[in-house]
PDB file of N, CA and C in Angstrom:
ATOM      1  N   UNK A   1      81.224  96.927  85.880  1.00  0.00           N
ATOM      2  CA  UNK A   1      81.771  96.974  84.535  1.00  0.00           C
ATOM      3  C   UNK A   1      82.782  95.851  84.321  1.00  0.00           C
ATOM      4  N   UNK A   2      83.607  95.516  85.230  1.00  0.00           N
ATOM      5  CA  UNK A   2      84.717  94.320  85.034  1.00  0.00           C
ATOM      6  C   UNK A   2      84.679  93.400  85.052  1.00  0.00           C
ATOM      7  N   UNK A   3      83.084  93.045  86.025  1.00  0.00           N
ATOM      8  CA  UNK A   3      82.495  91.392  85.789  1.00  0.00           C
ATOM      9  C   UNK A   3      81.547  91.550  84.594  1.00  0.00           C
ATOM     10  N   UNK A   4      81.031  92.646  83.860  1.00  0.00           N
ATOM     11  CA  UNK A   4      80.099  92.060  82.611  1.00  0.00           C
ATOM     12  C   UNK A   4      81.707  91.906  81.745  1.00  0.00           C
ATOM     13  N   UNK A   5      82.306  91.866  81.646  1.00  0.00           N
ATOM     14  CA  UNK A   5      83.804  92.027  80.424  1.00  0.00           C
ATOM     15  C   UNK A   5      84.084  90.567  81.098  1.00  0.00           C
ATOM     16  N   UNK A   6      84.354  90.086  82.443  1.00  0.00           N
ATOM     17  CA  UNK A   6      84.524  88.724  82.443  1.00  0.00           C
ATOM     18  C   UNK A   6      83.650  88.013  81.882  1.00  0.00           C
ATOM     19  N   UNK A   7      82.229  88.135  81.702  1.00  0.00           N
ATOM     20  CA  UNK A   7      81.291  87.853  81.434  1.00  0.00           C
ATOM     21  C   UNK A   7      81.344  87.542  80.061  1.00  0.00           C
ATOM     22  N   UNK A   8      81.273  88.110  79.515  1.00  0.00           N
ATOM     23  CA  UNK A   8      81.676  88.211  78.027  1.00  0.00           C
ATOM     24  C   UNK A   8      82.717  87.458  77.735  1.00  0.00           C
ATOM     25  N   UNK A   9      83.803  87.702  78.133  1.00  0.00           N
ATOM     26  CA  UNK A   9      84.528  86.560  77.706  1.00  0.00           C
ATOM     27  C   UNK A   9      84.724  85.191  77.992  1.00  0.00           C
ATOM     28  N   UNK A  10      83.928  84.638  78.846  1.00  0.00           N
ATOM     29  CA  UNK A  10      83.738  83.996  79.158  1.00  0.00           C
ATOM     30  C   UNK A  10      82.866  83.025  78.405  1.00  0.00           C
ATOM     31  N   UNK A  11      81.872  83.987  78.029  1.00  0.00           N
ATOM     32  CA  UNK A  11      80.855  83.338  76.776  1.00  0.00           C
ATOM     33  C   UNK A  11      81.215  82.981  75.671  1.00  0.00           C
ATOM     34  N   UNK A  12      82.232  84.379  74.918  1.00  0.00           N
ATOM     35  CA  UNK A  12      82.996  83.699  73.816  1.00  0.00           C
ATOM     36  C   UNK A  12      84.394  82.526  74.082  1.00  0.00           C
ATOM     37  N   UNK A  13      84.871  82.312  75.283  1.00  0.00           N
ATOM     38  CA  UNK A  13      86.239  81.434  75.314  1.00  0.00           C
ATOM     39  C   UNK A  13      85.732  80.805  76.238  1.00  0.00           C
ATOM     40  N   UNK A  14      86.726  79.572  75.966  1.00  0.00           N
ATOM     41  CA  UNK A  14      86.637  78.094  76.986  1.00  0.00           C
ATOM     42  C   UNK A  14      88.091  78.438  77.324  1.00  0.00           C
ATOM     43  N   UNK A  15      87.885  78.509  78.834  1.00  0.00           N
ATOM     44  CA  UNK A  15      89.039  78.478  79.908  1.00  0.00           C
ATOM     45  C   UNK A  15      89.721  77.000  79.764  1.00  0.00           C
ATOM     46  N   UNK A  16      90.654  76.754  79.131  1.00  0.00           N
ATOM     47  CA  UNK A  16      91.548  75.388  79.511  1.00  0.00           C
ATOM     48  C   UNK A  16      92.467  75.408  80.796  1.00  0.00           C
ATOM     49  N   UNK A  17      92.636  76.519  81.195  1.00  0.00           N
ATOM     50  CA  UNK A  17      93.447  76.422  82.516  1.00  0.00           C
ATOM     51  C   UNK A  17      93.649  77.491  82.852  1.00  0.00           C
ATOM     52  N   UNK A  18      93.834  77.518  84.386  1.00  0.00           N
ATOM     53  CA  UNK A  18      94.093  78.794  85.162  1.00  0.00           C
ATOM     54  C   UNK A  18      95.415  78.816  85.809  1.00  0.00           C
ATOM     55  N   UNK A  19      95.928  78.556  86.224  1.00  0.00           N
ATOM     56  CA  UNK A  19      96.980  78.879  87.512  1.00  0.00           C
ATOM     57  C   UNK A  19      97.236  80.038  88.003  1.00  0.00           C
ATOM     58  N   UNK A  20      97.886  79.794  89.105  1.00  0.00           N
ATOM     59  CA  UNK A  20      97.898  80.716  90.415  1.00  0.00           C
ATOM     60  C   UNK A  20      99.314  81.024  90.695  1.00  0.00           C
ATOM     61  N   UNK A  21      99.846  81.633  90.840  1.00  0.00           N
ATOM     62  CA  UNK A  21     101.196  81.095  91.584  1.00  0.00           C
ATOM     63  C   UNK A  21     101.967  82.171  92.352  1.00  0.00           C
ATOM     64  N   UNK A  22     102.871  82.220  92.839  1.00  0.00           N
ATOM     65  CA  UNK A  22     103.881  83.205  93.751  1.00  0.00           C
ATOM     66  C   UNK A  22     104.770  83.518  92.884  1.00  0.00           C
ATOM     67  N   UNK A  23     104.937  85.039  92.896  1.00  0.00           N
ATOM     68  CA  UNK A  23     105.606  85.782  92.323  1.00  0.00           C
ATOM     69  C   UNK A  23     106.655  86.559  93.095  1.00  0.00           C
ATOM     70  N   UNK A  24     107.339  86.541  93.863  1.00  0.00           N
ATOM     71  CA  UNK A  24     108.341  87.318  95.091  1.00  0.00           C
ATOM     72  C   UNK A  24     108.740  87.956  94.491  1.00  0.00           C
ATOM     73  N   UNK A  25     108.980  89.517  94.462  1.00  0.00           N
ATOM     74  CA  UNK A  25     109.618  90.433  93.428  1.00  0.00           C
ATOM     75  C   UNK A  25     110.605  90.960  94.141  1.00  0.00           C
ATOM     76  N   UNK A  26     111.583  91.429  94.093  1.00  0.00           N
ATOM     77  CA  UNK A  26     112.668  91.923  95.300  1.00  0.00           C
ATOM     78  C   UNK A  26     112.897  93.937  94.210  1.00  0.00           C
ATOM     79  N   UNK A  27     112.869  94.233  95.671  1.00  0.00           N
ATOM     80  CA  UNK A  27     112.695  96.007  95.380  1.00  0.00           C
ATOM     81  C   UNK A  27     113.795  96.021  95.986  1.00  0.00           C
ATOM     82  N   UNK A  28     114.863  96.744  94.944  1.00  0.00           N
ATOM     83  CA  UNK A  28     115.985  97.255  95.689  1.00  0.00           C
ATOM     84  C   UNK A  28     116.186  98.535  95.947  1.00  0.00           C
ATOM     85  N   UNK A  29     115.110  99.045  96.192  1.00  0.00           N
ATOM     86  CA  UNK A  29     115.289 100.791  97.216  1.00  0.00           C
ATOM     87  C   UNK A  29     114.882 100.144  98.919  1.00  0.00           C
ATOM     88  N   UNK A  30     115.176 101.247  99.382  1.00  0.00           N
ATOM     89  CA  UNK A  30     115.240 101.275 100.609  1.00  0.00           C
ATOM     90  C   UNK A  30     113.795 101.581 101.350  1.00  0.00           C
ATOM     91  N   UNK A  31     112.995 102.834 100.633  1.00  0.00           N
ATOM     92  CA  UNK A  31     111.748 102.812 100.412  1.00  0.00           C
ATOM     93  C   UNK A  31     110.803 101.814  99.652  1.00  0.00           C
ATOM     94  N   UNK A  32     111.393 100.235  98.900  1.00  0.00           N
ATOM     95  CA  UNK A  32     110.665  99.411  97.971  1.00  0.00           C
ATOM     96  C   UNK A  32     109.236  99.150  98.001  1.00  0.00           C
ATOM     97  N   UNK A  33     108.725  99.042  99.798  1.00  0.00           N
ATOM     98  CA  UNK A  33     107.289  98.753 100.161  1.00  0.00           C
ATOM     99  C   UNK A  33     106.594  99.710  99.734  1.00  0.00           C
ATOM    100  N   UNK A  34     106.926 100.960 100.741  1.00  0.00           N
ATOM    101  CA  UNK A  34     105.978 102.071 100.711  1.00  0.00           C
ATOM    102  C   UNK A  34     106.017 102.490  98.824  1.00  0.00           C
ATOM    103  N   UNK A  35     106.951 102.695  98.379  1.00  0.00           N
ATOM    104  CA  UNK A  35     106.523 102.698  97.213  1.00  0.00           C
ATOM    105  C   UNK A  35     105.690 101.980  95.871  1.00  0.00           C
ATOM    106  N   UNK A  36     105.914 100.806  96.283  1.00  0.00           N
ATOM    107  CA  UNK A  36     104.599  99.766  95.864  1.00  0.00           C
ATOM    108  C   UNK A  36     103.280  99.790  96.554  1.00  0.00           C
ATOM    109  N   UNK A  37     103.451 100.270  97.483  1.00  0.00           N
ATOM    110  CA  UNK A  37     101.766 100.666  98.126  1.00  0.00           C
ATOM    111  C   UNK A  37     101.676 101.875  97.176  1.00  0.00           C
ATOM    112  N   UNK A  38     102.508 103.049  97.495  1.00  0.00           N
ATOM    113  CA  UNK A  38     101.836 104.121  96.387  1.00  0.00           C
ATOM    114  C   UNK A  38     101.648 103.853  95.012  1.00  0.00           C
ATOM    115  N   UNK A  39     102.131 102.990  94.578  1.00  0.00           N
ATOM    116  CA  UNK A  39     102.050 102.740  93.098  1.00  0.00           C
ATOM    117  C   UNK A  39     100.417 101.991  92.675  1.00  0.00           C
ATOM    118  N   UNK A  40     100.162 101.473  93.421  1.00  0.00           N
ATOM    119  CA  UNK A  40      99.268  99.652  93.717  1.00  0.00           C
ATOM    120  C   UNK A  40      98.177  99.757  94.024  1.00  0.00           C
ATOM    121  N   UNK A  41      98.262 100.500  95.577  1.00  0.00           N
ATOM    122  CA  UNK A  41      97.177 101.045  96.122  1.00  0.00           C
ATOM    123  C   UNK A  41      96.607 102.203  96.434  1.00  0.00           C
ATOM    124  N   UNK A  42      95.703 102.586  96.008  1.00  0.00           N
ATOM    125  CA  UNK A  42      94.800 103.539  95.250  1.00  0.00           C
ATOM    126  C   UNK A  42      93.629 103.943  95.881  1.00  0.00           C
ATOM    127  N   UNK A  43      92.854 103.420  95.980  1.00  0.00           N
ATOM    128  CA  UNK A  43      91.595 103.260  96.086  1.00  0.00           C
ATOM    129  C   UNK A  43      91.183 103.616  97.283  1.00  0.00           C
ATOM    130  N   UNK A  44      92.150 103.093  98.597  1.00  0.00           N
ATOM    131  CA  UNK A  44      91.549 103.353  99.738  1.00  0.00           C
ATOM    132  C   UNK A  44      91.786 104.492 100.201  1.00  0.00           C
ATOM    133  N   UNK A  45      92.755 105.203  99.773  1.00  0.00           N
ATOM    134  CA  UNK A  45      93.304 106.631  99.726  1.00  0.00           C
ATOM    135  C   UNK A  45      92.541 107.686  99.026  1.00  0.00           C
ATOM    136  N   UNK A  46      91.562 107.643  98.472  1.00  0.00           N
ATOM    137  CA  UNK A  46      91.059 108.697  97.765  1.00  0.00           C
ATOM    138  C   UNK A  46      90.656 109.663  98.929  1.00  0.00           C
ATOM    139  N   UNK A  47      90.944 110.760  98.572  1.00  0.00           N
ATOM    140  CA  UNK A  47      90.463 111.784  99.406  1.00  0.00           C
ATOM    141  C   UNK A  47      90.688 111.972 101.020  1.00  0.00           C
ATOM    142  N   UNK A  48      92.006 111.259 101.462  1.00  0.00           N
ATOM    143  CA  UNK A  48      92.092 110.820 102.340  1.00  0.00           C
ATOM    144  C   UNK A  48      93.125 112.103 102.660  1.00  0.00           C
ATOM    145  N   UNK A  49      93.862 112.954 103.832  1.00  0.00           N
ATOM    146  CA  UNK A  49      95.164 114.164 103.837  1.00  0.00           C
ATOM    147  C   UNK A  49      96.161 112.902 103.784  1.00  0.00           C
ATOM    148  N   UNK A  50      96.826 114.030 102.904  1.00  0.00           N
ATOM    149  CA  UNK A  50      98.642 113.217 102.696  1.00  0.00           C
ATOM    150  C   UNK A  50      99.096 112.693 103.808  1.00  0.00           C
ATOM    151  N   UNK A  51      99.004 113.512 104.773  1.00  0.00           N
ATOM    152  CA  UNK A  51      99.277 112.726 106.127  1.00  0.00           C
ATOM    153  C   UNK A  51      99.014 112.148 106.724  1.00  0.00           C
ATOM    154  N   UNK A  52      97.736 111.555 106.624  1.00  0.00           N
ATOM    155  CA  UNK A  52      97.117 110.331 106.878  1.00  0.00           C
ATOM    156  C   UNK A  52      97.936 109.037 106.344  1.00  0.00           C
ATOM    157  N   UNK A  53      97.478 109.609 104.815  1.00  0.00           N
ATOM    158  CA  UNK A  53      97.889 108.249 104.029  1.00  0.00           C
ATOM    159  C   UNK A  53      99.502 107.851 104.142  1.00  0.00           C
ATOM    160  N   UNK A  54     100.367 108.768 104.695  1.00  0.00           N
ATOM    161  CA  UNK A  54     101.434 108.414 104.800  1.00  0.00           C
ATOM    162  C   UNK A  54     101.942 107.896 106.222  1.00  0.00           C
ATOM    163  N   UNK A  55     100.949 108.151 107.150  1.00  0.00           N
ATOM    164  CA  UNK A  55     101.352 107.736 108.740  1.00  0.00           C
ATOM    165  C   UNK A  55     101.158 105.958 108.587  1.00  0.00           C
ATOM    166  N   UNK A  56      99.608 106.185 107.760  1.00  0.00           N
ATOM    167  CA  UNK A  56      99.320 104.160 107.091  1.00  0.00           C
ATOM    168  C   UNK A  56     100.256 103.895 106.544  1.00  0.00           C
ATOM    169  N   UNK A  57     100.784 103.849 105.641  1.00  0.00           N
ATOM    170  CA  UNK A  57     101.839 103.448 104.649  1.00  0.00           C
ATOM    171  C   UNK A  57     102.727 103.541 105.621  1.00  0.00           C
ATOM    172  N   UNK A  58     103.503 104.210 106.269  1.00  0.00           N
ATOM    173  CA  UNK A  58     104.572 103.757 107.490  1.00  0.00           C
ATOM    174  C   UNK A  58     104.100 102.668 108.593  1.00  0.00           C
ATOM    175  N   UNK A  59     103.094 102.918 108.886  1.00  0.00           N
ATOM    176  CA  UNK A  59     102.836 101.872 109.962  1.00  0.00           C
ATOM    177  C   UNK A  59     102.756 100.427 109.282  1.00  0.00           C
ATOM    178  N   UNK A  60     102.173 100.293 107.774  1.00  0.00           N
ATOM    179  CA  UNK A  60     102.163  99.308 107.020  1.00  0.00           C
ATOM    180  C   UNK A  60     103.297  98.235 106.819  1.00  0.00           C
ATOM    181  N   UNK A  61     104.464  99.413 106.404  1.00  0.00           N
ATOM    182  CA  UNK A  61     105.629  98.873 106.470  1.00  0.00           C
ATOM    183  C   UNK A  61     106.034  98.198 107.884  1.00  0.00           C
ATOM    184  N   UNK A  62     105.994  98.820 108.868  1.00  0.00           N
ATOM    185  CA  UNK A  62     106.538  98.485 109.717  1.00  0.00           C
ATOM    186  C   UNK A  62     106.271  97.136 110.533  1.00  0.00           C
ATOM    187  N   UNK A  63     104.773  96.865 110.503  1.00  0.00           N
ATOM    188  CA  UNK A  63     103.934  95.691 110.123  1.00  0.00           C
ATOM    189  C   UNK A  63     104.612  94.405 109.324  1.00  0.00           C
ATOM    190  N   UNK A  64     104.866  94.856 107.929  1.00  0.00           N
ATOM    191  CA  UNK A  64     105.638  93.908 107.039  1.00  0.00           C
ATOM    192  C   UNK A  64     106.438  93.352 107.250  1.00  0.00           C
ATOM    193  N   UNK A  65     107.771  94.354 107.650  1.00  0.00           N
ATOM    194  CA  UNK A  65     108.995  94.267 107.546  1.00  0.00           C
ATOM    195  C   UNK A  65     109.547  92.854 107.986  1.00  0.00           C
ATOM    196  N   UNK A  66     109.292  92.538 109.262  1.00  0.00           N
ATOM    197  CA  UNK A  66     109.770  91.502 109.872  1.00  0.00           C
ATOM    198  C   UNK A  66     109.952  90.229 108.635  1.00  0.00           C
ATOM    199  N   UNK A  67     108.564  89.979 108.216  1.00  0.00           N
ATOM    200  CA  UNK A  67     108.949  89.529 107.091  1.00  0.00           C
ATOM    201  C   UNK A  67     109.209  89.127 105.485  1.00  0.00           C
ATOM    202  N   UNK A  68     109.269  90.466 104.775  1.00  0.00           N
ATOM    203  CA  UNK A  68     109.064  90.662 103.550  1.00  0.00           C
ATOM    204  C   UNK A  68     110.539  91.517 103.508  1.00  0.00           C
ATOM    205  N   UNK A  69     111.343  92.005 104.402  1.00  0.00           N
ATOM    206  CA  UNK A  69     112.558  92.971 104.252  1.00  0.00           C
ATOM    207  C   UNK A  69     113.676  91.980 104.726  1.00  0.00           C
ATOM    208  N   UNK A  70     114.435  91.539 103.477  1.00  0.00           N
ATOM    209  CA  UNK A  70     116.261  91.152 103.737  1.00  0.00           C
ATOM    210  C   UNK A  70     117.262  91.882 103.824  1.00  0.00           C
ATOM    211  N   UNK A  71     118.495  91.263 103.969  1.00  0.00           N
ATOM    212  CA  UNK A  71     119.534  92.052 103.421  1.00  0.00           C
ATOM    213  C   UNK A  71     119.740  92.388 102.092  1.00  0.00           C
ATOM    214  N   UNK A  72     119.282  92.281 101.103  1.00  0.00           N
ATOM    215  CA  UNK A  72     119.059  92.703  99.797  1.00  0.00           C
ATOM    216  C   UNK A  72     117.829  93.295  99.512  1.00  0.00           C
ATOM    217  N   UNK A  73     116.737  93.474 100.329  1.00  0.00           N
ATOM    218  CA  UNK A  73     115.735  94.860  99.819  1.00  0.00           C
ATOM    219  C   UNK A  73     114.528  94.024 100.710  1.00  0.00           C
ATOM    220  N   UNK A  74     113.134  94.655  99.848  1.00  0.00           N
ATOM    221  CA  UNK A  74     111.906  94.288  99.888  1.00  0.00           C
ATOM    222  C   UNK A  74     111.625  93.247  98.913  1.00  0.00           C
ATOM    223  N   UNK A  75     110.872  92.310  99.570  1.00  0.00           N
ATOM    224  CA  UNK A  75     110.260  91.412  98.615  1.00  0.00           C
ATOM    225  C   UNK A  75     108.717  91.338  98.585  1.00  0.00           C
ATOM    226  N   UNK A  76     108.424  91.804  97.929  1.00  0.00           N
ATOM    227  CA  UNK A  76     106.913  91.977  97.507  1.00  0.00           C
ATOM    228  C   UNK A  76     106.778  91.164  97.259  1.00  0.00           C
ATOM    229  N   UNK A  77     105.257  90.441  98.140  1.00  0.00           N
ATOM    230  CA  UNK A  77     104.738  89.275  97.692  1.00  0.00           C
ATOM    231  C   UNK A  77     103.530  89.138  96.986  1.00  0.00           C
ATOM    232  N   UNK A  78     103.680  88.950  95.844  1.00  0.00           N
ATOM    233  CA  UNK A  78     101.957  88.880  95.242  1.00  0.00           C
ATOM    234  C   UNK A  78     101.799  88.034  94.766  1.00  0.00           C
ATOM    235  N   UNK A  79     100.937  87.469  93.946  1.00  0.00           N
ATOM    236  CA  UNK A  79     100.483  86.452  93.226  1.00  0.00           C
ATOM    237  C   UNK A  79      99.565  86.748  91.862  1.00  0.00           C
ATOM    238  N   UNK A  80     100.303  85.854  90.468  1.00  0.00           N
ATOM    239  CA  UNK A  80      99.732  85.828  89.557  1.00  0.00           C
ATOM    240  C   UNK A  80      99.397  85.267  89.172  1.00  0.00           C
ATOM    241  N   UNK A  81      98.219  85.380  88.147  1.00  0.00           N
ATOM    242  CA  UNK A  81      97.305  84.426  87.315  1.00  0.00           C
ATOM    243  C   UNK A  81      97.273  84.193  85.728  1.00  0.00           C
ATOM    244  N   UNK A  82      97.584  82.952  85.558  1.00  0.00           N
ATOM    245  CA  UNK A  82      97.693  82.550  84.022  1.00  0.00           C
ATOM    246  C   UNK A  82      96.839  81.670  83.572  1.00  0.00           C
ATOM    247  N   UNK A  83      96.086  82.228  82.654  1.00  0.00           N
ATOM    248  CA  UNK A  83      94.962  81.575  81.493  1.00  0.00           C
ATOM    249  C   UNK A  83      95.189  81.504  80.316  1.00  0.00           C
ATOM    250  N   UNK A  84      94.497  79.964  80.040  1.00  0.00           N
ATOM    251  CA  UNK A  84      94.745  79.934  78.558  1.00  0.00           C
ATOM    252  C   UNK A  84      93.356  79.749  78.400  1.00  0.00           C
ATOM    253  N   UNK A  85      92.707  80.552  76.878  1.00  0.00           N
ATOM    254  CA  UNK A  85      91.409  79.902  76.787  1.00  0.00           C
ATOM    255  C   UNK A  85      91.683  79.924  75.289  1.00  0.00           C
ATOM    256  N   UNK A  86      90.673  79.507  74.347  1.00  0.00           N
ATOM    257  CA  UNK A  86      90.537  78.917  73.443  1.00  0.00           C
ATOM    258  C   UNK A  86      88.993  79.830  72.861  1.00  0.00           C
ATOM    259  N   UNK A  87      88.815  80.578  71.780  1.00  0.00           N
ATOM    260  CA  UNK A  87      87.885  81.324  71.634  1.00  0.00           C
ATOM    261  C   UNK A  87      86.902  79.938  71.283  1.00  0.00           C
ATOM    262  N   UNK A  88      85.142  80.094  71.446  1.00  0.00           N
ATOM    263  CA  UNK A  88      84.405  78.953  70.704  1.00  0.00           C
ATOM    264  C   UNK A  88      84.230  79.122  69.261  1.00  0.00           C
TER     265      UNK A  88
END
C-alpha cells in the first residue's frame, strides 16, 4: 500500500530534491532510549510477552549506551528526509 502512494506521487510530482541528513535529538529522561523504542518500534513486538519485549529493550539500551548516552541524557540518532517536488 505505501509504495503504490509513492507511486502515485511520483507520477503526479517532479522530485527537485531530496536530502538526507542527521537529526541528534537529546531525551532528557533517564529512561529516553527505551522509551523511544516503545514509542517507534512496533512492529517487531507484536504479540511478543511483555517480558520479552522488555528484557530486548534493556539489553538494547545497554548495547547503545556507550554511545548515544551523555551527561545530559540520550541522544537519539535518526535521520531525516526533505523533498521538494513540484506537481506536473
Amino acid at each position: 500500500m505505501e509504495l503504490k502512494i509513492l507511486d502515485d506521487i511520483f507520477t503526479v510530482c517532479k522530485v527537485e530534491y531530496a536530502l538526507l541528513f542527521d537529526r541528534p535529538t537529546l531525551q532528557h529522561t533517564a529512561d529516553g532510549a527505551a522509551d523511544w523504542i516503545r514509542m517507534f518500534i512496533k512492529t517487531p513486538f507484536i504479540g511478543m510477552p511483555s517480558g520479552q519485549k522488555e528484557a530486548i529493550i534493556a539489553e538494547t539500551v545497554e548495547k547503545i549506551r556507550p554511545e548515544l548516552f551523555t551527561n545530559d541524557g540520550w541522544i537519539i540518532d535518526y535521520v531525516r528526509i526533505r523533498v521538494k517536488a513540484r506537481k506536473r
